[in-house]
N, C-alpha and C. Protein backbone atom coordinates (compact mmCIF):
# COMPACT_ATOMS: atom_id res chain seq x y z
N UNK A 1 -1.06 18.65 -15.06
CA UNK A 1 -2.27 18.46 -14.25
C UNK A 1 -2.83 19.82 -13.91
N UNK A 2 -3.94 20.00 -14.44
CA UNK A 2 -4.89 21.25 -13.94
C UNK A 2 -5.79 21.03 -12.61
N UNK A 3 -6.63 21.82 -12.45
CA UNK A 3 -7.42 21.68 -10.92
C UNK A 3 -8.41 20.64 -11.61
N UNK A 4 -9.28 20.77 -12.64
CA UNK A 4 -9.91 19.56 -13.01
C UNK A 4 -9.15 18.08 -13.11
N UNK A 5 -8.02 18.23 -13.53
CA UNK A 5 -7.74 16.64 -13.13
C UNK A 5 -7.21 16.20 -11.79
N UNK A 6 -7.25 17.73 -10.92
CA UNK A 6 -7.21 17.18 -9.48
C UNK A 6 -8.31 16.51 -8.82
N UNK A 7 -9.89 17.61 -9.34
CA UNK A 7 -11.08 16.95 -9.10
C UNK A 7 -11.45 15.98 -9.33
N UNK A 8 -11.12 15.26 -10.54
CA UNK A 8 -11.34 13.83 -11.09
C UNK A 8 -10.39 13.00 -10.49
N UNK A 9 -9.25 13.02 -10.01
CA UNK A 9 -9.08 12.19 -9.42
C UNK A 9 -9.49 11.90 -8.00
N UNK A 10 -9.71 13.15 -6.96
CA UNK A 10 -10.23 13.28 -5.62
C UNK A 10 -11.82 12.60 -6.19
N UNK A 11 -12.69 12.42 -7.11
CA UNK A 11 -13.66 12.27 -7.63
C UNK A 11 -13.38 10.40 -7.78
N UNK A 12 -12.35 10.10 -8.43
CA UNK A 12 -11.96 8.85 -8.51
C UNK A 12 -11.47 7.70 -7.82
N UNK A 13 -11.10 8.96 -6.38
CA UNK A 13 -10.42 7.95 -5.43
C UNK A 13 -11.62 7.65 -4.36
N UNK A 14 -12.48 8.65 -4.55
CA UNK A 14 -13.62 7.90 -3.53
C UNK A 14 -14.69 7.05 -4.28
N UNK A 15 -14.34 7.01 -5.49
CA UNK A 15 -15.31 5.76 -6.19
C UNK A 15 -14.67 5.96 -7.69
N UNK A 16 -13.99 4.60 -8.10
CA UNK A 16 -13.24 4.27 -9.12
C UNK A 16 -13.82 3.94 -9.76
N UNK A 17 -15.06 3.44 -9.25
CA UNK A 17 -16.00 2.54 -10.71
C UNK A 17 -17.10 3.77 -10.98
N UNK A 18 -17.02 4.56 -10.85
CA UNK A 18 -17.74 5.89 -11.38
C UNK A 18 -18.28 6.25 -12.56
N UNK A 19 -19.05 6.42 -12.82
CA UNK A 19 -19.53 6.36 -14.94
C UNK A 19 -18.77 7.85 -15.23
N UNK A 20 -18.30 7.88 -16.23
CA UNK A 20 -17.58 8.71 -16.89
C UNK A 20 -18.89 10.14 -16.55
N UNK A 21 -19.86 9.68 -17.36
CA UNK A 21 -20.67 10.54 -17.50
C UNK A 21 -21.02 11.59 -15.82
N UNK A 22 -21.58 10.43 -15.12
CA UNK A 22 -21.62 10.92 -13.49
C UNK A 22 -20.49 12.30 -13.20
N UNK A 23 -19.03 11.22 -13.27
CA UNK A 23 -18.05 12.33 -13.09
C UNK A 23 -17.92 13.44 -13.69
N UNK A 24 -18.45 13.60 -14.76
CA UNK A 24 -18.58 14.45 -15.87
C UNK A 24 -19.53 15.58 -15.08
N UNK A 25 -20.12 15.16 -14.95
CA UNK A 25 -21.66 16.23 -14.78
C UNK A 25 -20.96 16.33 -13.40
N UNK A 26 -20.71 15.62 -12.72
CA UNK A 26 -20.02 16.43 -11.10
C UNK A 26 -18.91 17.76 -11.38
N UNK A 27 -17.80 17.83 -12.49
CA UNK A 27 -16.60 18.84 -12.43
C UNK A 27 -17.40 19.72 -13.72
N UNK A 28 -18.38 19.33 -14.80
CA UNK A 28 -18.15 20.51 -15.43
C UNK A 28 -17.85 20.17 -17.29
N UNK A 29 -18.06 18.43 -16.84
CA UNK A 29 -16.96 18.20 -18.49
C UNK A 29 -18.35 17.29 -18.92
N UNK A 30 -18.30 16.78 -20.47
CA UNK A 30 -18.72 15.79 -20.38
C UNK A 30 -18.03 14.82 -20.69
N UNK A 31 -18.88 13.53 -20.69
CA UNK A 31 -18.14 11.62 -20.07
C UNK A 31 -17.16 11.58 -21.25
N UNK A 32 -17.27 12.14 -22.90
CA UNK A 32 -16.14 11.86 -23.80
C UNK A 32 -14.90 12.63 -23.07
N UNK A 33 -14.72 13.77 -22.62
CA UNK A 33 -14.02 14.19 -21.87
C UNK A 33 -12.97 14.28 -20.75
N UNK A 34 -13.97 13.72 -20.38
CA UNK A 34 -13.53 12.83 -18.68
C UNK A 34 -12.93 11.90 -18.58
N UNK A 35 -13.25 11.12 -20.00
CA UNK A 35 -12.30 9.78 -20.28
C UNK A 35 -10.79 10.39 -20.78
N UNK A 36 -11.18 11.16 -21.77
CA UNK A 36 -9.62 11.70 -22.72
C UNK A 36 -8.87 12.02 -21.78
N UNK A 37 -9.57 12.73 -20.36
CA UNK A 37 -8.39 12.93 -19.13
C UNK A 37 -7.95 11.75 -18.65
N UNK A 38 -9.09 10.99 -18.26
CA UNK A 38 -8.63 9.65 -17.83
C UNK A 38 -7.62 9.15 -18.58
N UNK A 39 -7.83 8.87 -19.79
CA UNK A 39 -6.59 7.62 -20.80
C UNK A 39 -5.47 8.77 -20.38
N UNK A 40 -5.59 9.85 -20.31
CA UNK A 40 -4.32 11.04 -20.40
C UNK A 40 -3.61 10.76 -19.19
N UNK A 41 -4.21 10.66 -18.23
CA UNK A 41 -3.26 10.19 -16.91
C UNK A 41 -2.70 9.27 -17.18
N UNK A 42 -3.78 7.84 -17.22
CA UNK A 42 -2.71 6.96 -17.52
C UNK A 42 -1.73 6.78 -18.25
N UNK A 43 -1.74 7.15 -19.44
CA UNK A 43 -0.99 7.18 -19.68
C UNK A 43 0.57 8.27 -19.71
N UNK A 44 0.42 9.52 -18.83
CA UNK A 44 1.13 9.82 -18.15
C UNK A 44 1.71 8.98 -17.01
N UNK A 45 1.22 8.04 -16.38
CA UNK A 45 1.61 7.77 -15.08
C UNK A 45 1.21 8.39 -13.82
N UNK A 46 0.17 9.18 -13.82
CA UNK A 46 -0.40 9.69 -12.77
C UNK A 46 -1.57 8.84 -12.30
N UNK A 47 -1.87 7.77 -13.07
CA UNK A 47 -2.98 6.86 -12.37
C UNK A 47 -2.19 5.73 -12.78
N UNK A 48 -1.73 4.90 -11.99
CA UNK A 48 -1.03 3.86 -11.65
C UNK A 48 -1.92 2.49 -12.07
N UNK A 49 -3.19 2.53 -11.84
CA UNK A 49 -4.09 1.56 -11.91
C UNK A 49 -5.06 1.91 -10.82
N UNK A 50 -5.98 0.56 -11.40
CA UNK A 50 -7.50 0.66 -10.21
C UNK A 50 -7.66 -0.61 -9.41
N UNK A 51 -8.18 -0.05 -8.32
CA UNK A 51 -8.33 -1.61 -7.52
C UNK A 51 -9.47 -0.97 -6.73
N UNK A 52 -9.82 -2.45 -5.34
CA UNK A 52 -10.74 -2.46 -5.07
C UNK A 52 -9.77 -2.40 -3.32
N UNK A 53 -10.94 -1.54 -2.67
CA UNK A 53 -10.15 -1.83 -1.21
C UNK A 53 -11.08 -2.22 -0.05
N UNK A 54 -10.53 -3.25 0.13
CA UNK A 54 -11.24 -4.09 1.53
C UNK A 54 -11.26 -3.76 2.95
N UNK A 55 -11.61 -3.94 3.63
CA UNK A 55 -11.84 -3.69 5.26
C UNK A 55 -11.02 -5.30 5.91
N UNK A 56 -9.73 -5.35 6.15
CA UNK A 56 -9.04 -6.07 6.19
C UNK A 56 -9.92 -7.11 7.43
N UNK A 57 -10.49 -6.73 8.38
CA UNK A 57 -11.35 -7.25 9.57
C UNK A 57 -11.70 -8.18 8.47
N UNK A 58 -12.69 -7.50 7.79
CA UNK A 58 -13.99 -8.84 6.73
C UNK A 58 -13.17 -10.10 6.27
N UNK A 59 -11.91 -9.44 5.68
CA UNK A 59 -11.69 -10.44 5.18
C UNK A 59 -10.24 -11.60 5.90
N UNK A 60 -10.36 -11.15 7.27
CA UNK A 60 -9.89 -11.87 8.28
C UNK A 60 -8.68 -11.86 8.14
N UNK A 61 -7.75 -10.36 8.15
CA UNK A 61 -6.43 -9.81 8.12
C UNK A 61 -6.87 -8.55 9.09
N UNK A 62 -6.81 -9.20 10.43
CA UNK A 62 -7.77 -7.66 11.65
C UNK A 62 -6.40 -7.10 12.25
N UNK A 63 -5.34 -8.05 12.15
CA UNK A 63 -4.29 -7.34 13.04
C UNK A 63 -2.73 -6.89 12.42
N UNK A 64 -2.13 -5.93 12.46
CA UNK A 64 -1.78 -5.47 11.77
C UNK A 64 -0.60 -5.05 12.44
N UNK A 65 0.56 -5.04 11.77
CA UNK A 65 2.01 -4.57 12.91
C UNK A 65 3.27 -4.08 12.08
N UNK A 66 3.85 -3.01 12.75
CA UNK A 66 4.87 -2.56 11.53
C UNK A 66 6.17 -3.01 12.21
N UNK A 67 6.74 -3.34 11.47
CA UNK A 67 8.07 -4.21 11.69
C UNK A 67 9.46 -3.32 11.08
N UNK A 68 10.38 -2.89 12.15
CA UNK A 68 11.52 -2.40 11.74
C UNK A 68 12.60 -4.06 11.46
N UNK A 69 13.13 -3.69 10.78
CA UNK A 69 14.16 -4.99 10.61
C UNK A 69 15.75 -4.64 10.12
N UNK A 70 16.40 -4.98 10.70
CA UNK A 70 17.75 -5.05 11.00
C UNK A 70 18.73 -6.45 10.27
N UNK A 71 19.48 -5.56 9.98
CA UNK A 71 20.05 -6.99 8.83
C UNK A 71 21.74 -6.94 9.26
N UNK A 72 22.05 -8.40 9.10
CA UNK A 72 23.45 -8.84 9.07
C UNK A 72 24.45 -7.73 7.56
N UNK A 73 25.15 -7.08 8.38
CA UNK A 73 26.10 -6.55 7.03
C UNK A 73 25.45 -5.49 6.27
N UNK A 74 26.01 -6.03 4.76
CA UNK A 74 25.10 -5.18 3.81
C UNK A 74 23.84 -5.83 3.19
N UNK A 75 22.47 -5.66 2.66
CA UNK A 75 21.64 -6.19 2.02
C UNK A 75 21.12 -5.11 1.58
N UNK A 76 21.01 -5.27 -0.25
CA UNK A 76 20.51 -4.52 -0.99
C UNK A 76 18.96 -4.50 -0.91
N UNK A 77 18.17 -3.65 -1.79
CA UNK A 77 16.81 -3.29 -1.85
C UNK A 77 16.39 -4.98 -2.18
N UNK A 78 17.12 -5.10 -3.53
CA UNK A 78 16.43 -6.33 -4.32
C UNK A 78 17.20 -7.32 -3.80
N UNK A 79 18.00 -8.07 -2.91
CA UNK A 79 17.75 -8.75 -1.73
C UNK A 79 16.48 -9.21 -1.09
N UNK A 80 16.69 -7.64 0.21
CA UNK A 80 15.65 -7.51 0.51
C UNK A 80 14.20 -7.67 0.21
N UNK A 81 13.85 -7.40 -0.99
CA UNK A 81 12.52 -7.53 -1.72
C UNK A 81 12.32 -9.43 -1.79
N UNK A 82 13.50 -9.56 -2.45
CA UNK A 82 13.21 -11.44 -2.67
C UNK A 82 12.99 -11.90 -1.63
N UNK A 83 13.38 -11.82 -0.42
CA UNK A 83 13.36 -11.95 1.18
C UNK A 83 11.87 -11.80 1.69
N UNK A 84 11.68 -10.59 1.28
CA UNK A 84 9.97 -10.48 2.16
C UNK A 84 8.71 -10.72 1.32
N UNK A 85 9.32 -11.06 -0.07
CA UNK A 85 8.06 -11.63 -1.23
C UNK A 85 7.75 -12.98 -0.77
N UNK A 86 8.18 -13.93 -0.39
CA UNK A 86 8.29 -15.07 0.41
C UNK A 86 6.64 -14.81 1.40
N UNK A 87 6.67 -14.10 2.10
CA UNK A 87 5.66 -13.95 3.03
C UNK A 87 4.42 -13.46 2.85
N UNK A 88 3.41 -13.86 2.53
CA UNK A 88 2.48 -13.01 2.38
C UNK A 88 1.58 -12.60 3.11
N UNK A 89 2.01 -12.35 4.08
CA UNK A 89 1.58 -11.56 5.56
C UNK A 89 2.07 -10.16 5.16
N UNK A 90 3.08 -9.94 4.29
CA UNK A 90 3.83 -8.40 4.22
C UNK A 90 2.66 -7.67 3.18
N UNK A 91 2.35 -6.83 3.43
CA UNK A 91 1.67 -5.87 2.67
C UNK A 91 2.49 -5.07 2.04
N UNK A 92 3.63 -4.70 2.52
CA UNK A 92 4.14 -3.55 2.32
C UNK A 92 5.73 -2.96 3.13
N UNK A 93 6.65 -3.03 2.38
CA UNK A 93 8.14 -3.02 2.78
C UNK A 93 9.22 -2.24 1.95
N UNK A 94 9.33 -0.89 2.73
CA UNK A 94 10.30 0.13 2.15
C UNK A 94 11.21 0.15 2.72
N UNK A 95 12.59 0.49 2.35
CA UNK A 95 14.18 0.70 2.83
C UNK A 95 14.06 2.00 3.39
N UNK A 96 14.46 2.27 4.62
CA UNK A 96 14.67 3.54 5.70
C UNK A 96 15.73 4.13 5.94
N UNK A 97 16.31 5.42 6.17
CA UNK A 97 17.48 5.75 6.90
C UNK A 97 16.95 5.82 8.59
N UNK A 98 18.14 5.18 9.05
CA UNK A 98 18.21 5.42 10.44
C UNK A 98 18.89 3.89 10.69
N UNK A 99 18.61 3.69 12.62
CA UNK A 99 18.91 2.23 12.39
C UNK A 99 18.29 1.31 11.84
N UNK A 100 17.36 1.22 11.13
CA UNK A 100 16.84 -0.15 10.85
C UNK A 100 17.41 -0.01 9.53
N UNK A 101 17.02 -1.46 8.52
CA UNK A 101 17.53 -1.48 7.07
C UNK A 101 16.30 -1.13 6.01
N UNK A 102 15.47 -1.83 7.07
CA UNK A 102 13.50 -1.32 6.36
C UNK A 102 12.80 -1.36 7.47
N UNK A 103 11.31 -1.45 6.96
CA UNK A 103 10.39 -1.29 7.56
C UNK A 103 9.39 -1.95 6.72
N UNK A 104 8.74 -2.54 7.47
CA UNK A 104 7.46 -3.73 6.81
C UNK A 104 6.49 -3.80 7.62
N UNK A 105 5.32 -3.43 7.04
CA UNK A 105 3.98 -3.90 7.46
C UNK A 105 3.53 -5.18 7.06
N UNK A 106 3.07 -5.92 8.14
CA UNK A 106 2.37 -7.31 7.94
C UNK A 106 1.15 -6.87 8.40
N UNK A 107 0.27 -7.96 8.10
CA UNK A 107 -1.24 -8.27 8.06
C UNK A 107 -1.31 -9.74 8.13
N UNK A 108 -2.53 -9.48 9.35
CA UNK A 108 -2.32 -11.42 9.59
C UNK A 108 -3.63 -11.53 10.09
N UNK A 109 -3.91 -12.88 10.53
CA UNK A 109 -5.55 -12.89 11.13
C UNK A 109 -5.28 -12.64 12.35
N UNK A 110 -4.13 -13.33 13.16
CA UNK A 110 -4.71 -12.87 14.21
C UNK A 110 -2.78 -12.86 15.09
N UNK A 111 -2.30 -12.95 16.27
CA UNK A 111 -1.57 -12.87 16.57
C UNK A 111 -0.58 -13.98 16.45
N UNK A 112 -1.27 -15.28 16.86
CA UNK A 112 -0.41 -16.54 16.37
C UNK A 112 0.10 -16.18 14.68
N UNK A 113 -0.75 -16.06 13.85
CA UNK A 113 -0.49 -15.48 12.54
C UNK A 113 0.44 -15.01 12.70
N UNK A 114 0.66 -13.78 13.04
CA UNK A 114 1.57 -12.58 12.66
C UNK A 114 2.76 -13.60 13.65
N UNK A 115 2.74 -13.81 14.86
CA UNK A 115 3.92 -14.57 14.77
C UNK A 115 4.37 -15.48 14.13
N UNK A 116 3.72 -16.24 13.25
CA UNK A 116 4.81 -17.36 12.25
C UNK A 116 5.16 -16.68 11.19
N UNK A 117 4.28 -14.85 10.69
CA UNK A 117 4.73 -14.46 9.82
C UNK A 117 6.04 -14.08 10.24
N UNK A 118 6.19 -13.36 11.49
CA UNK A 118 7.88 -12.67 11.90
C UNK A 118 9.00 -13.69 11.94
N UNK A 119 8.29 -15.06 11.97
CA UNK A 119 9.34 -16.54 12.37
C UNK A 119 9.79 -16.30 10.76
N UNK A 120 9.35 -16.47 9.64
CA UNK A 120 9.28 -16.24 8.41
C UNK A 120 10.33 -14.87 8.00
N UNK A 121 9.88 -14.00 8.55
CA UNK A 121 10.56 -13.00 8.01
C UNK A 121 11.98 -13.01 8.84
N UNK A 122 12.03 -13.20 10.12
CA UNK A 122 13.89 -13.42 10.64
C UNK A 122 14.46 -15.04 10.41
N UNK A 123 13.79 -15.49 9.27
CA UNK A 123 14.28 -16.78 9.12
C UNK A 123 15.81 -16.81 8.23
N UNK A 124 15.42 -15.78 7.30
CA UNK A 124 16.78 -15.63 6.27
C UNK A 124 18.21 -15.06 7.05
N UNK A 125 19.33 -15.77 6.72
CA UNK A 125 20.68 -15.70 6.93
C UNK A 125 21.20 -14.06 7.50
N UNK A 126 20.85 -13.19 6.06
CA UNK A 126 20.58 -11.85 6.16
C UNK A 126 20.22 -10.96 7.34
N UNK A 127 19.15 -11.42 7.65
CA UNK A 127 18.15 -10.57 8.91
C UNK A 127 18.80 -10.84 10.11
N UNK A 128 18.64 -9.92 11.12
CA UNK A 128 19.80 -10.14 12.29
C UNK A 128 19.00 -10.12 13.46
N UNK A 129 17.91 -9.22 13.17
CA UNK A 129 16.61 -8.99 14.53
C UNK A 129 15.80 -7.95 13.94
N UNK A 130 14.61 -8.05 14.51
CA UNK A 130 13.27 -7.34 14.45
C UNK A 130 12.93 -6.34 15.68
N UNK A 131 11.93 -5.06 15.21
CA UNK A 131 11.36 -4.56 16.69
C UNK A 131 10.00 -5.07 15.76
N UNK A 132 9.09 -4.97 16.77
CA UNK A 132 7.50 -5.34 16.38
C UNK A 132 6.77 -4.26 17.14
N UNK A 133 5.70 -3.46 16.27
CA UNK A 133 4.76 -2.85 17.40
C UNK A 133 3.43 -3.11 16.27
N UNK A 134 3.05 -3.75 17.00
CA UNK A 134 1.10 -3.92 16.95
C UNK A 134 0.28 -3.00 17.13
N UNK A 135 -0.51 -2.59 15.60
CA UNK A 135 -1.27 -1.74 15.58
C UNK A 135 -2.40 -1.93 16.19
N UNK A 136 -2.68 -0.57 17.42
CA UNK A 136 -4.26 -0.98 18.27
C UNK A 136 -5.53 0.01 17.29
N UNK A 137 -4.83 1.13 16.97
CA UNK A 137 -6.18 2.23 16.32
C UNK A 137 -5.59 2.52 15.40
N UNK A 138 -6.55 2.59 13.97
CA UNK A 138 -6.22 3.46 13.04
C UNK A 138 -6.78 4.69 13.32
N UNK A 139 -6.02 5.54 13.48
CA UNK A 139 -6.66 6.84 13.56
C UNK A 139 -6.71 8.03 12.15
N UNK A 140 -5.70 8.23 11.55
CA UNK A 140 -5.84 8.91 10.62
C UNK A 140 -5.72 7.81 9.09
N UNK A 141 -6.25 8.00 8.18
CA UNK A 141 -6.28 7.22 7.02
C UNK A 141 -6.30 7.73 5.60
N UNK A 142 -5.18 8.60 4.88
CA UNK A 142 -5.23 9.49 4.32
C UNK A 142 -4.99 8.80 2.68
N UNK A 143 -5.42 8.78 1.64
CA UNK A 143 -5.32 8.34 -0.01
C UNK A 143 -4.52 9.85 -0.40
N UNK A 144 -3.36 9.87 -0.95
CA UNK A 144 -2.51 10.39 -1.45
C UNK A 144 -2.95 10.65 -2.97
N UNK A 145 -3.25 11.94 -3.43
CA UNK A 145 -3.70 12.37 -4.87
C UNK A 145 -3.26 13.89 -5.24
């Protein structure tokens, strides 16, 4: 990765659907160019894929809470994973050092929500107890590139 395919991607992450060409004429290259970097990431693995990102409010997922979780014994990653795929309130659930076993973000509409999601998630044998803290402000919101 050179500084141009840093630009194209800082270029890509604030608008993915971007015409080759556009991006092109923004860093310096032209659009045949811009692509050969493009297919080149991907297929390195430095662009994972493209998506589209929502304003969770609109689409009536406004409240949001990160969940430490604590488990009976031992429970592996892929356990764990089969456990919180079940729910689809979880956005998002990585394994931690410290006391907890992970950490999971849910997304729900509203608070009743998010509580039948946590009824859901300490339902399995495995899980032993939860802490819950409810997100009030996003304050910082950073895309990783």
């Amino acid at each position: 990765m050179d500084a141009l395919d840093r630009k194209l991607l800082d270029l890509l992450s604030d608008d993915g659907r971007a015409p080759y060409a556009e991006l092109g004429e923004r860093i310096g290259l032209s659009a045949s160019a811009v692509k050969r970097r493009v297919d080149r990431m991907i297929a390195d693995g430095v662009i994972r894929g493209f998506t589209v990102l929502t304003d969770p409010e609109a689409v009536g997922h406004g409240t949001e809470a990160y969940v430490e979780l604590f488990c009976r014994g031992i429970v592996g990653p892929a356990e764990l994973r089969r456990i919180l795929e079940k729910v689809p309130e979880v956005i998002e659930a990585t394994t931690v050092t410290g006391q907890a076993d992970a950490m999971v973000t849910l997304r729900a509409k509203d608070t009743q929500d998010l509580e039948r999601a946590l009824e859901q998630v300490r339902a399995p044998n495995q899980v032993d107890s939860t802490r819950s803290a409810i997100v009030l402000s996003r304050l910082i919101e950073r895309r990783v590139h």
